[in-house]
PDB file of N, CA and C in Angstrom:
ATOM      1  N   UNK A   1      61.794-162.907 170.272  1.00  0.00           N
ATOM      2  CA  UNK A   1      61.596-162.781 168.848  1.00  0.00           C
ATOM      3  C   UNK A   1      60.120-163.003 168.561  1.00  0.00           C
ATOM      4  N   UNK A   2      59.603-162.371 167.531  1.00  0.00           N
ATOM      5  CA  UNK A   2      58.088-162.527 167.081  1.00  0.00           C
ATOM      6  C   UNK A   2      57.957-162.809 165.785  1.00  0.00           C
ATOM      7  N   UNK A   3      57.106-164.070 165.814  1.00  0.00           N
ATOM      8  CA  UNK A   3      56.548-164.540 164.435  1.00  0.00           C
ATOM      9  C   UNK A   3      55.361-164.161 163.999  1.00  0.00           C
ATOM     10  N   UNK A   4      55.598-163.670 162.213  1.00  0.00           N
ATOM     11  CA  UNK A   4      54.188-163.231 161.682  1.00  0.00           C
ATOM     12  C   UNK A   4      53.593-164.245 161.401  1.00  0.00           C
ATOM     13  N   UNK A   5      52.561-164.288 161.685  1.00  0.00           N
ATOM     14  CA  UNK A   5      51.565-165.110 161.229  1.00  0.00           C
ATOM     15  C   UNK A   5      51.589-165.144 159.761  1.00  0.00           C
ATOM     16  N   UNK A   6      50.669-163.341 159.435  1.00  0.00           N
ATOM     17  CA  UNK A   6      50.204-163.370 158.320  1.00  0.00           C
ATOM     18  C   UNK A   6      51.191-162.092 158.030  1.00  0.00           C
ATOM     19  N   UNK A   7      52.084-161.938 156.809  1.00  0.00           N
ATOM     20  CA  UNK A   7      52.639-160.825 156.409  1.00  0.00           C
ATOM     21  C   UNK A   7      51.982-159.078 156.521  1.00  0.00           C
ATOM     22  N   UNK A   8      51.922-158.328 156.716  1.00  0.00           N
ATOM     23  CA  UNK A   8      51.511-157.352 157.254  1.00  0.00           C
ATOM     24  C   UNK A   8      51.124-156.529 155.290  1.00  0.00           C
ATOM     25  N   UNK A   9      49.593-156.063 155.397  1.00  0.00           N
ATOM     26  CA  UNK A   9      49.330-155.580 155.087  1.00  0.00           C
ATOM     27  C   UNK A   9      49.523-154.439 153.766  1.00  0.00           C
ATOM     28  N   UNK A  10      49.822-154.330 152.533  1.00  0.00           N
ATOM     29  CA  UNK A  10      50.242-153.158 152.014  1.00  0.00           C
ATOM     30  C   UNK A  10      49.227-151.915 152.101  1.00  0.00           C
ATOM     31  N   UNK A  11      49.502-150.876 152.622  1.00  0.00           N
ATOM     32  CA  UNK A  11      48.631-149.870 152.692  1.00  0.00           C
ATOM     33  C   UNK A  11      48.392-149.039 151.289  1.00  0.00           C
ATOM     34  N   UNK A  12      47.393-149.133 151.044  1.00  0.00           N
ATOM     35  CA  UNK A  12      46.962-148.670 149.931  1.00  0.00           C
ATOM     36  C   UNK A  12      47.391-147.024 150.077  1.00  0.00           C
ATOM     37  N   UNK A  13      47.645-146.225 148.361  1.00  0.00           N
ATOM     38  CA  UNK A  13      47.961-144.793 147.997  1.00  0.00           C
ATOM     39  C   UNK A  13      46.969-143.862 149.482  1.00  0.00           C
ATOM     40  N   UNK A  14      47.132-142.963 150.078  1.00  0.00           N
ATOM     41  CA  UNK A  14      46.266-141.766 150.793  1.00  0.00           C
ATOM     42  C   UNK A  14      45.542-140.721 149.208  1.00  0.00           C
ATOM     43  N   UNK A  15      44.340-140.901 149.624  1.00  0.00           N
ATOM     44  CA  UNK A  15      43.619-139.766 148.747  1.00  0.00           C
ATOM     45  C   UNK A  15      43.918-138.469 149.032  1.00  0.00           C
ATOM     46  N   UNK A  16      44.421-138.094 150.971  1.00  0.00           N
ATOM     47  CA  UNK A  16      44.606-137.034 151.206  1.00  0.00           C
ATOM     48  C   UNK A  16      46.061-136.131 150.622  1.00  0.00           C
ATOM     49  N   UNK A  17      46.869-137.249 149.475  1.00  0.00           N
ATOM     50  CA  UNK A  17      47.922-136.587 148.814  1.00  0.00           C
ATOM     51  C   UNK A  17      47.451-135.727 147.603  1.00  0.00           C
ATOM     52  N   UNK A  18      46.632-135.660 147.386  1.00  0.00           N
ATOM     53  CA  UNK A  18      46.335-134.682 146.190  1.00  0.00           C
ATOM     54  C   UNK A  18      46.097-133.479 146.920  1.00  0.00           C
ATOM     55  N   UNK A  19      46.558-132.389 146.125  1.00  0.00           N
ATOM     56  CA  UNK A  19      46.353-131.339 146.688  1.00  0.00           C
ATOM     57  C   UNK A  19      45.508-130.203 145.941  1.00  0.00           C
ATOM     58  N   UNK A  20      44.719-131.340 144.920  1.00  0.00           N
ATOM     59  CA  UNK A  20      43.441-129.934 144.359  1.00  0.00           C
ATOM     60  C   UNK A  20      42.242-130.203 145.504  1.00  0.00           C
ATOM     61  N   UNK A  21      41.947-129.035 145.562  1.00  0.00           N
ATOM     62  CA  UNK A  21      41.062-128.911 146.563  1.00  0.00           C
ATOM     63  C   UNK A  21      39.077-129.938 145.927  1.00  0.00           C
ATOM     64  N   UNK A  22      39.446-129.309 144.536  1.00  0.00           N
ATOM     65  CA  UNK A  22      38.270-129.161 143.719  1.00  0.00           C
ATOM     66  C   UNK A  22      38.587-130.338 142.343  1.00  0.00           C
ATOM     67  N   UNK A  23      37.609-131.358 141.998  1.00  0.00           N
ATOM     68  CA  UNK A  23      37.761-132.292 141.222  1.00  0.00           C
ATOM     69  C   UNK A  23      37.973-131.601 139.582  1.00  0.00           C
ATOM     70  N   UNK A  24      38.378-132.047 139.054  1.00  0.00           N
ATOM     71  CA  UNK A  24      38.384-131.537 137.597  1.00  0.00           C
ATOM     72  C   UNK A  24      38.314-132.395 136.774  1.00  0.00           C
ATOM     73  N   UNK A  25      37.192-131.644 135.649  1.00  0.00           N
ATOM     74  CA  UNK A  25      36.566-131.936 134.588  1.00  0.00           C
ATOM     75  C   UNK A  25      37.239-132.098 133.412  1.00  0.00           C
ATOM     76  N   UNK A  26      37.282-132.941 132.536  1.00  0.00           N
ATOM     77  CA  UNK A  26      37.906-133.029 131.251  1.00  0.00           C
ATOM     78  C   UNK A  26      36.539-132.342 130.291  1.00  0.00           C
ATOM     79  N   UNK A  27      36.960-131.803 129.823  1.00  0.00           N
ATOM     80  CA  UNK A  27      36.185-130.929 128.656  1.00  0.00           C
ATOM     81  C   UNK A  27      37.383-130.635 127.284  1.00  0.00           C
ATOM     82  N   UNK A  28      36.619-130.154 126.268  1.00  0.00           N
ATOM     83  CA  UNK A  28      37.572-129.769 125.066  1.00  0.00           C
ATOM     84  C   UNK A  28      36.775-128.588 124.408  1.00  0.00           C
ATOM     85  N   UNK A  29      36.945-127.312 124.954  1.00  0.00           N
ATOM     86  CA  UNK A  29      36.588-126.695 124.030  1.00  0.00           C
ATOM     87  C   UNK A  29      37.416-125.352 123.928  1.00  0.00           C
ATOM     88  N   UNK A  30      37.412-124.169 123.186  1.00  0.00           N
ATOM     89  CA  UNK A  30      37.584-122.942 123.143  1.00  0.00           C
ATOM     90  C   UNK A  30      37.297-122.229 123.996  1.00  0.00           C
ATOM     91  N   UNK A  31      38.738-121.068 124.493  1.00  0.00           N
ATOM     92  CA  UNK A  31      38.066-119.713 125.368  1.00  0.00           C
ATOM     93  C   UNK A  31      39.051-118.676 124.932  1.00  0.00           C
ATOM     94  N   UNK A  32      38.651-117.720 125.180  1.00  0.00           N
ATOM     95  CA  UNK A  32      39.214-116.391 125.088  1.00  0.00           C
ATOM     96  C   UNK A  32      40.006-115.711 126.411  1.00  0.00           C
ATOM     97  N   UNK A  33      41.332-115.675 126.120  1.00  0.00           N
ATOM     98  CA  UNK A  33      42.113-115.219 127.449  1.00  0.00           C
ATOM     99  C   UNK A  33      42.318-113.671 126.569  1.00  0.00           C
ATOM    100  N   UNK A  34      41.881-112.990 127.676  1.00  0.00           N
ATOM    101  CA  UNK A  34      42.384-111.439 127.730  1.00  0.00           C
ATOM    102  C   UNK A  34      43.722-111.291 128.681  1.00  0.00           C
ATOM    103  N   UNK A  35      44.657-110.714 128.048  1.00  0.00           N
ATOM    104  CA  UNK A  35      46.147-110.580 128.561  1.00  0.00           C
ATOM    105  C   UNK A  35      45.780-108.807 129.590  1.00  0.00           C
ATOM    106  N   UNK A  36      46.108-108.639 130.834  1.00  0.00           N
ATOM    107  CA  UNK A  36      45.146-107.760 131.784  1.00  0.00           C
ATOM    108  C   UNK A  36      46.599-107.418 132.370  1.00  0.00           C
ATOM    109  N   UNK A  37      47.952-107.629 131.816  1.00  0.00           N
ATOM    110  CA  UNK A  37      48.985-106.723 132.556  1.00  0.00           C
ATOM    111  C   UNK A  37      49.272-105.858 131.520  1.00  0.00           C
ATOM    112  N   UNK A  38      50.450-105.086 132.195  1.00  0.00           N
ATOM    113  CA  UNK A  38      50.897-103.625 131.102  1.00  0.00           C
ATOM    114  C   UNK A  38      51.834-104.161 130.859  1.00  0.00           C
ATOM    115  N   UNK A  39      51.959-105.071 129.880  1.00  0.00           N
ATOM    116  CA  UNK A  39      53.200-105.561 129.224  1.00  0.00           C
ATOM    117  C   UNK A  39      53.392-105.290 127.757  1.00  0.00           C
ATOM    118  N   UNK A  40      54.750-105.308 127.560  1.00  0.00           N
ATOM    119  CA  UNK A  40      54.864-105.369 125.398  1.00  0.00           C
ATOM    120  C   UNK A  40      54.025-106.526 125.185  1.00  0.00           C
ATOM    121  N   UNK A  41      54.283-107.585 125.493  1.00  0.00           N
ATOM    122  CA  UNK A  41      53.413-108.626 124.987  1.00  0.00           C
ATOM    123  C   UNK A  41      51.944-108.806 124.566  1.00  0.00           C
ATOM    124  N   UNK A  42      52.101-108.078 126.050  1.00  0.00           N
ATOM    125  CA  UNK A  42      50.151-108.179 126.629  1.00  0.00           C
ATOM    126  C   UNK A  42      49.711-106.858 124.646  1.00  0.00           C
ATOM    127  N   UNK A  43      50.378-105.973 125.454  1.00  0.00           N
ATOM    128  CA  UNK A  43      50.039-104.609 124.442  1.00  0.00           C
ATOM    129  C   UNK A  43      49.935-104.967 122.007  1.00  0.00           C
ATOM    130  N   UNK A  44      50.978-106.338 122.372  1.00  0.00           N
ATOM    131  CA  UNK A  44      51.046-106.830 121.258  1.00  0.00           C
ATOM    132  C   UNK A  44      49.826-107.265 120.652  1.00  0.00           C
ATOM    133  N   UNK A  45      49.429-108.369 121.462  1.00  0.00           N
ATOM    134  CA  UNK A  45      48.267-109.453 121.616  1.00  0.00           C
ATOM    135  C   UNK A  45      47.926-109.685 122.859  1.00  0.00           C
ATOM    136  N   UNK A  46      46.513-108.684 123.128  1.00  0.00           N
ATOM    137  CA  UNK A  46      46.148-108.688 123.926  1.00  0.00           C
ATOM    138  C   UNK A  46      44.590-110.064 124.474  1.00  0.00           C
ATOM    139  N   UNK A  47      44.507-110.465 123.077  1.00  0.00           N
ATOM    140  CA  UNK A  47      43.864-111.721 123.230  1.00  0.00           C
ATOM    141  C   UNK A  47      44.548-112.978 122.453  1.00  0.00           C
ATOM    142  N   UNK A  48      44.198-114.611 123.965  1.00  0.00           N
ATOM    143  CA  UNK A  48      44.515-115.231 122.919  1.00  0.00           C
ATOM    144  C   UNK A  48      43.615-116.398 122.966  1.00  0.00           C
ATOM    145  N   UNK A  49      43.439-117.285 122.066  1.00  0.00           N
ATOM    146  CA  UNK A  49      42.692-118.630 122.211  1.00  0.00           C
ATOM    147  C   UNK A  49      43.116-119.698 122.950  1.00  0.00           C
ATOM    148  N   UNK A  50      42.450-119.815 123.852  1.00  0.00           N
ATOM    149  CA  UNK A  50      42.993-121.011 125.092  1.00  0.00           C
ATOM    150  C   UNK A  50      42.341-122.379 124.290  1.00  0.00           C
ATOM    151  N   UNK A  51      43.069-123.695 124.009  1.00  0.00           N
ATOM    152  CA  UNK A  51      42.300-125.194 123.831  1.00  0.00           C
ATOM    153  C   UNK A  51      42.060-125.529 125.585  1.00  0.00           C
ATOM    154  N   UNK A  52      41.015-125.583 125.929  1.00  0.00           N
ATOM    155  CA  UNK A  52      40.615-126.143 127.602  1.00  0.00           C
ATOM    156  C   UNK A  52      40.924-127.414 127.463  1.00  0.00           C
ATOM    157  N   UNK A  53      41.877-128.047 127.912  1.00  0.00           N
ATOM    158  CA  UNK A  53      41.833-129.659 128.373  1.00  0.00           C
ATOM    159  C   UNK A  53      41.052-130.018 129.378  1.00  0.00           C
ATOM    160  N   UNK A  54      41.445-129.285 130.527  1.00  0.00           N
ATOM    161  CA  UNK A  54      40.664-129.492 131.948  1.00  0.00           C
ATOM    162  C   UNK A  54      40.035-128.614 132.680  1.00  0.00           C
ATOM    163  N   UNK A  55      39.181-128.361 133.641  1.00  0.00           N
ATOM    164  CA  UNK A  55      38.347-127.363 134.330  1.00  0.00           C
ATOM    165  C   UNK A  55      38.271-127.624 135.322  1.00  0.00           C
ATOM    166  N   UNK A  56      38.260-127.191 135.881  1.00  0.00           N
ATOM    167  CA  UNK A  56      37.594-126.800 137.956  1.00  0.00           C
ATOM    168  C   UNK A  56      37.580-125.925 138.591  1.00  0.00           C
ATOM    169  N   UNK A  57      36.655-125.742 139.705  1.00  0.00           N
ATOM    170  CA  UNK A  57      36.361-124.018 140.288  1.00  0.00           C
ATOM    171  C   UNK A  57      37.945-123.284 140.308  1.00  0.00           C
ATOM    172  N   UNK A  58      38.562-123.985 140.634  1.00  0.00           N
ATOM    173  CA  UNK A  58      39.675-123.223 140.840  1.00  0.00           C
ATOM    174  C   UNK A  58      40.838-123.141 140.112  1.00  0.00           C
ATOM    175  N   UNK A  59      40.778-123.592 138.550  1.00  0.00           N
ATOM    176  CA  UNK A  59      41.837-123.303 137.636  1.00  0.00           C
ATOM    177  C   UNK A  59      41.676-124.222 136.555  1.00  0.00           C
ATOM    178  N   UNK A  60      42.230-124.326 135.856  1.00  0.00           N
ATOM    179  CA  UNK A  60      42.202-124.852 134.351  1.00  0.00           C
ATOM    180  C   UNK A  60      43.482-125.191 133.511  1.00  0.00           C
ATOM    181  N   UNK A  61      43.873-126.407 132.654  1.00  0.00           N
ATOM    182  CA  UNK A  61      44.748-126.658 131.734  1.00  0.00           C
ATOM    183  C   UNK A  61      44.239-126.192 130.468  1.00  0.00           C
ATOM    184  N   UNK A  62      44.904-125.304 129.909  1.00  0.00           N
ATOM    185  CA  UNK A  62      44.494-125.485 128.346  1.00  0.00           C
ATOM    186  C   UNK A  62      46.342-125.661 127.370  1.00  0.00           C
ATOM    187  N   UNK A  63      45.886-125.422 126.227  1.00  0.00           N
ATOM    188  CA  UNK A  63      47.341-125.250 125.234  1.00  0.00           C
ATOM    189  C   UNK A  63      46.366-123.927 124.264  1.00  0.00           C
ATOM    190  N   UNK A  64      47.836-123.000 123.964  1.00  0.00           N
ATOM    191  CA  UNK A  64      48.232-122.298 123.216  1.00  0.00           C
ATOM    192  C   UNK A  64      49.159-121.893 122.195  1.00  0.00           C
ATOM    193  N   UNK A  65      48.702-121.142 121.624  1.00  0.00           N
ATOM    194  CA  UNK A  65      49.650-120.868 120.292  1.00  0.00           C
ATOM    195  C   UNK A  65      50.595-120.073 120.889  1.00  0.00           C
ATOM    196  N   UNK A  66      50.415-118.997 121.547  1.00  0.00           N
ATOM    197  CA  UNK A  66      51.168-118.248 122.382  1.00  0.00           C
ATOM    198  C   UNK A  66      51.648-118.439 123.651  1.00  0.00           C
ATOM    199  N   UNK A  67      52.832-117.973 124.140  1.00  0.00           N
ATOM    200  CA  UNK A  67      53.332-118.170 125.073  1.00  0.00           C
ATOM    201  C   UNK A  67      53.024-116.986 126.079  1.00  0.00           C
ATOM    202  N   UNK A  68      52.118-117.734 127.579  1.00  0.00           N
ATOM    203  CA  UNK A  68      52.122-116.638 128.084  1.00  0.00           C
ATOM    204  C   UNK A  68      53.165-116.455 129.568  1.00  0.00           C
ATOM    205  N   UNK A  69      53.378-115.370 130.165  1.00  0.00           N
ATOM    206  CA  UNK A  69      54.475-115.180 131.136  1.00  0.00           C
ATOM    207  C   UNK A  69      54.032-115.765 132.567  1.00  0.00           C
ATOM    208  N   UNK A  70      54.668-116.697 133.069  1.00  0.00           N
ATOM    209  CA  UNK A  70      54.056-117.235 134.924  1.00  0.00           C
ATOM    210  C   UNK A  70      53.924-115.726 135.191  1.00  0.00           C
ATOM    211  N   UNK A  71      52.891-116.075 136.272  1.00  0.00           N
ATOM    212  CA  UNK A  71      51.895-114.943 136.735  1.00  0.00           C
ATOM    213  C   UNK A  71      51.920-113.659 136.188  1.00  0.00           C
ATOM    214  N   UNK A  72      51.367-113.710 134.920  1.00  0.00           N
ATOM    215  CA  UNK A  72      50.914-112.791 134.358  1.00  0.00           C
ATOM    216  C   UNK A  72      49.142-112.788 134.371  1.00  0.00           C
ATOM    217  N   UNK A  73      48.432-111.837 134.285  1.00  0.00           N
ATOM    218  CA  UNK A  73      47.201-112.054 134.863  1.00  0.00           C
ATOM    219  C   UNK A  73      46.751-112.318 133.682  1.00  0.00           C
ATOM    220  N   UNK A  74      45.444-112.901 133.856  1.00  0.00           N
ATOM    221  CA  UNK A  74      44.215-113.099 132.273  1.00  0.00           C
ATOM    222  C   UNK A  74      42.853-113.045 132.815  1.00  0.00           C
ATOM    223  N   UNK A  75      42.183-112.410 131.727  1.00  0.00           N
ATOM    224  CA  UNK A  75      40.700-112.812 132.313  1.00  0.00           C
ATOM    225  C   UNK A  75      40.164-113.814 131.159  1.00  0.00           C
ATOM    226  N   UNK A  76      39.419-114.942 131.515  1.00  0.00           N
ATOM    227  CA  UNK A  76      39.226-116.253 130.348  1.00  0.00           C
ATOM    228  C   UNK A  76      37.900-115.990 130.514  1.00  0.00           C
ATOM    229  N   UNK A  77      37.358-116.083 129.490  1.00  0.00           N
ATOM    230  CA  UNK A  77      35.464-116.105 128.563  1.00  0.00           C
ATOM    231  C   UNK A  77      35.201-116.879 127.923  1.00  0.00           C
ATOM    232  N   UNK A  78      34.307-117.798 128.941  1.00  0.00           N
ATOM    233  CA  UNK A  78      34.106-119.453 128.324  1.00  0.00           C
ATOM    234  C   UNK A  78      32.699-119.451 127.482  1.00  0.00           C
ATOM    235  N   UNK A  79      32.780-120.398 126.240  1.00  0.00           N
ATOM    236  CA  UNK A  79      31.336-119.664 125.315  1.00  0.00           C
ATOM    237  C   UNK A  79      30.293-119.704 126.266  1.00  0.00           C
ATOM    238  N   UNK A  80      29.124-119.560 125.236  1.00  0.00           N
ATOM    239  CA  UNK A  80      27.751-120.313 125.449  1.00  0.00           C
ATOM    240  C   UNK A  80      27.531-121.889 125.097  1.00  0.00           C
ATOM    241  N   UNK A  81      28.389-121.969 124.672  1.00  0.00           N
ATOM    242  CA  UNK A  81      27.560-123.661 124.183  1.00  0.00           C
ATOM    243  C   UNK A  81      28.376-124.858 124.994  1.00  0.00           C
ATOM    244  N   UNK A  82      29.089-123.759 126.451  1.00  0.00           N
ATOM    245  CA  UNK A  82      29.695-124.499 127.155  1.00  0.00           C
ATOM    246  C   UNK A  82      28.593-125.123 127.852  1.00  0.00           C
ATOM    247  N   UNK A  83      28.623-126.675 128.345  1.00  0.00           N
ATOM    248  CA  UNK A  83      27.214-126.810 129.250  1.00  0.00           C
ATOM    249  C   UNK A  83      26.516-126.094 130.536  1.00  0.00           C
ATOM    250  N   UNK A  84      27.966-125.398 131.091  1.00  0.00           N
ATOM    251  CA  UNK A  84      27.212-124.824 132.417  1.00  0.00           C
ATOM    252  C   UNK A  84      26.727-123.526 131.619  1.00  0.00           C
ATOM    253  N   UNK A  85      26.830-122.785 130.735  1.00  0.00           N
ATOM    254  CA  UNK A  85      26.291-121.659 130.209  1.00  0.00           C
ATOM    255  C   UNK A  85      27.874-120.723 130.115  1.00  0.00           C
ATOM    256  N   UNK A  86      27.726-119.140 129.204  1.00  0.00           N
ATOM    257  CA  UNK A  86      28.780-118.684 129.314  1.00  0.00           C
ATOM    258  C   UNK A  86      29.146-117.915 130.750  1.00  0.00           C
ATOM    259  N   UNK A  87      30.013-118.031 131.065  1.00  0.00           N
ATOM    260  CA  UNK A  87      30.937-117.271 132.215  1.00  0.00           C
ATOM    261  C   UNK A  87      32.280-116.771 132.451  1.00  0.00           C
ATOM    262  N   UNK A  88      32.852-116.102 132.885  1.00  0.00           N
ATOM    263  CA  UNK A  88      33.710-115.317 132.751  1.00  0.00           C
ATOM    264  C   UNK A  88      34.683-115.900 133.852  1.00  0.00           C
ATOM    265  N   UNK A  89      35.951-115.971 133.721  1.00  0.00           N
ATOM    266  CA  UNK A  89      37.160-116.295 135.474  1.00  0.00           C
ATOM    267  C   UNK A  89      38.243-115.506 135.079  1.00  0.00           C
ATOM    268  N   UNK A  90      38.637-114.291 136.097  1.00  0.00           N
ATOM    269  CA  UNK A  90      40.431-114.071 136.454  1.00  0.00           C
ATOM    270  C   UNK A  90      40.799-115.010 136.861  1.00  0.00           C
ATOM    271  N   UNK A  91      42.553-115.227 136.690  1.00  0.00           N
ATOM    272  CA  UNK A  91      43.410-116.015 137.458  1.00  0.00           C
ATOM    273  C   UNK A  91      44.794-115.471 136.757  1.00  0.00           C
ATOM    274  N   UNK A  92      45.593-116.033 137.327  1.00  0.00           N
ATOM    275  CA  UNK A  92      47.186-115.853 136.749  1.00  0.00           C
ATOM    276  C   UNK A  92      47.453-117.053 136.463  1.00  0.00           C
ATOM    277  N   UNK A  93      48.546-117.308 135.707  1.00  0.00           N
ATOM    278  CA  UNK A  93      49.232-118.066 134.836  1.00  0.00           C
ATOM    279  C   UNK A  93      50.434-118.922 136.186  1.00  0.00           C
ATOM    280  N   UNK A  94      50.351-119.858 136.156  1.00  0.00           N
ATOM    281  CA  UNK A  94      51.170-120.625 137.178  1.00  0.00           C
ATOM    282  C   UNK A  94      51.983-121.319 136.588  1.00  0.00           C
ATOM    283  N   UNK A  95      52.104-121.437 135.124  1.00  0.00           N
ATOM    284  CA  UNK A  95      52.852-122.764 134.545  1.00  0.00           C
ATOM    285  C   UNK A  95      52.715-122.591 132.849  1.00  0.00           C
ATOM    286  N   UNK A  96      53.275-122.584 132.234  1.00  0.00           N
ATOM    287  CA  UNK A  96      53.635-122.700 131.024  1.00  0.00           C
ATOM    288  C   UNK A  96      54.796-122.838 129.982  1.00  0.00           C
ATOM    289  N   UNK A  97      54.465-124.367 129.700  1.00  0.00           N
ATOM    290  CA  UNK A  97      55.508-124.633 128.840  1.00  0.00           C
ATOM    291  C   UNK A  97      55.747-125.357 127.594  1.00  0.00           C
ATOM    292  N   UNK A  98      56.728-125.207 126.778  1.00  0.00           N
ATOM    293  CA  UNK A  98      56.215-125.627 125.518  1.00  0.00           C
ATOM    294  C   UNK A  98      56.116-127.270 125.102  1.00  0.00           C
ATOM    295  N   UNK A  99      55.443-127.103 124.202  1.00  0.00           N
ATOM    296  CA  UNK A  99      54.672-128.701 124.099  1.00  0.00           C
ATOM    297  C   UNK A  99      54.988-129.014 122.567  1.00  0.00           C
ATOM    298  N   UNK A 100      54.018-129.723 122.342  1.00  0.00           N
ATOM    299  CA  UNK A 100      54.272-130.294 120.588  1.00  0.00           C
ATOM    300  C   UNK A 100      53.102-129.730 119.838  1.00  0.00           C
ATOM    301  N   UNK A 101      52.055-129.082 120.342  1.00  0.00           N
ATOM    302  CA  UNK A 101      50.675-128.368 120.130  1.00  0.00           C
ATOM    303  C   UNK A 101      51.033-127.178 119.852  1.00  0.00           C
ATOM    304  N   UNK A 102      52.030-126.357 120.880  1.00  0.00           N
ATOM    305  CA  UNK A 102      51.885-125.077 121.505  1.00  0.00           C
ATOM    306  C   UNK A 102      52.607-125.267 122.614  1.00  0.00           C
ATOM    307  N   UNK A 103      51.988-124.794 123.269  1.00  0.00           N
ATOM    308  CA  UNK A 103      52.468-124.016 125.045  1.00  0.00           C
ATOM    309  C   UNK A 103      51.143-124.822 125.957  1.00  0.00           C
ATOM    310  N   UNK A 104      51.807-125.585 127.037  1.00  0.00           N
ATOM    311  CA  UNK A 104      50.773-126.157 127.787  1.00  0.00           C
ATOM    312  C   UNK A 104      50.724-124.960 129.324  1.00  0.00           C
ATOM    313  N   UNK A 105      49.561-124.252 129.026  1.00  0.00           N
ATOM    314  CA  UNK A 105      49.352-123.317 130.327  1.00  0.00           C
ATOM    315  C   UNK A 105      48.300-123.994 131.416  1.00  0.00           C
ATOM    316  N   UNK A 106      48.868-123.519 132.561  1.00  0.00           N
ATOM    317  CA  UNK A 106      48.058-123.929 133.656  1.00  0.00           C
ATOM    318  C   UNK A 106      47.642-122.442 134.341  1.00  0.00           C
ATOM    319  N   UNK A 107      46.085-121.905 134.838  1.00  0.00           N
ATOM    320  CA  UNK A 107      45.722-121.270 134.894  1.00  0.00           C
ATOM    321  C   UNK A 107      45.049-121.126 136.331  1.00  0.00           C
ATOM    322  N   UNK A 108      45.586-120.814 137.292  1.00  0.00           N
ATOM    323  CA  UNK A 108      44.829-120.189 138.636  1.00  0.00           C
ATOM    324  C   UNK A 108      43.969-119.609 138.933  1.00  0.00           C
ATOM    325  N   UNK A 109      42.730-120.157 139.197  1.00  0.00           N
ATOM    326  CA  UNK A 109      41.605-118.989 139.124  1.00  0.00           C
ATOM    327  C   UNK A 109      41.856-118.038 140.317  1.00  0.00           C
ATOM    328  N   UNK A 110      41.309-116.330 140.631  1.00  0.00           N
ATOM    329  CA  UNK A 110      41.286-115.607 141.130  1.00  0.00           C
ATOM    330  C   UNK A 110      39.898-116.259 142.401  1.00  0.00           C
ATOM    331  N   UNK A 111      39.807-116.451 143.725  1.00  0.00           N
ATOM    332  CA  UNK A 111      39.124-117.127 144.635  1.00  0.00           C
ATOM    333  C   UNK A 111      37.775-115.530 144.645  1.00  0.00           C
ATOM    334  N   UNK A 112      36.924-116.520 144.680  1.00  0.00           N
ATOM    335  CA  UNK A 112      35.596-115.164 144.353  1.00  0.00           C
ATOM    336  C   UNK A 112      35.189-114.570 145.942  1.00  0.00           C
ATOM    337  N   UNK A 113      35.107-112.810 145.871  1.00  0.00           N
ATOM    338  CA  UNK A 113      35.026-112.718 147.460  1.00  0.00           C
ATOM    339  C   UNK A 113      33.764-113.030 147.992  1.00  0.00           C
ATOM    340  N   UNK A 114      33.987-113.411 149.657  1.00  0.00           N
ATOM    341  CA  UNK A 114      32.526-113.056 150.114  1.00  0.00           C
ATOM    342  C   UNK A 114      31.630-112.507 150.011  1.00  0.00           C
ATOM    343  N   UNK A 115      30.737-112.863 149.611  1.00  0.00           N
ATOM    344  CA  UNK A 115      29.125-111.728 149.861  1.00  0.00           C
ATOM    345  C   UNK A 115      28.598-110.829 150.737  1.00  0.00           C
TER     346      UNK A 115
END
């Protein structure tokens, strides 16, 4: 039989459980999603106003007034008076659902090709 000395250790959470690749930014501002499939919807309202909660190279939270369809494509147009300057991202729609705002969408950016 073996006695502990000292009780063994609690191992602290792994950082390697998150699975965004890329840290994300809390920001609050306005963007413009262009609806980019051939849908009734898209064809209805083909733009809509995204609220950005969060940002990172590779996708984004915002809320909407509108509901848009999982992977339906968008192209989002972030202003000028954003701090990195204005810029443009494809991605598809991975998640959206309704909230007390709107519609909380989660947004996949399109991965930019090699040079």
């Amino acid at each position: 039989m073996v006695a502990l000395v000292q009780p063994p250790k609690r191992i602290p959470p792994c950082r390697h459980l998150e699975r965004r690749l890329f840290a994300r930014e809390t920001v609050h501002l306005d963007a413009e999603a262009r609806r980019l499939d051939h849908s009734l919807p898209a064809y209805r309202q083909p733009r809509i106003i995204l609220a950005v909660r969060d940002l990172s190279v590779s996708g984004m939270s915002a809320v909407s007034l509108q509901p848009l369809a999982r992977g339906e494509h968008v192209g989002v147009s972030f202003p000028t008076h954003y701090p990195h300057g204005a810029w443009d991202a494809f991605g598809r729609v991975v998640r959206c659902e309704p909230s007390a705002l709107g519609y909380r969408v989660a947004v996949e950016f399109d991965p930019l090709p090699a040079a």
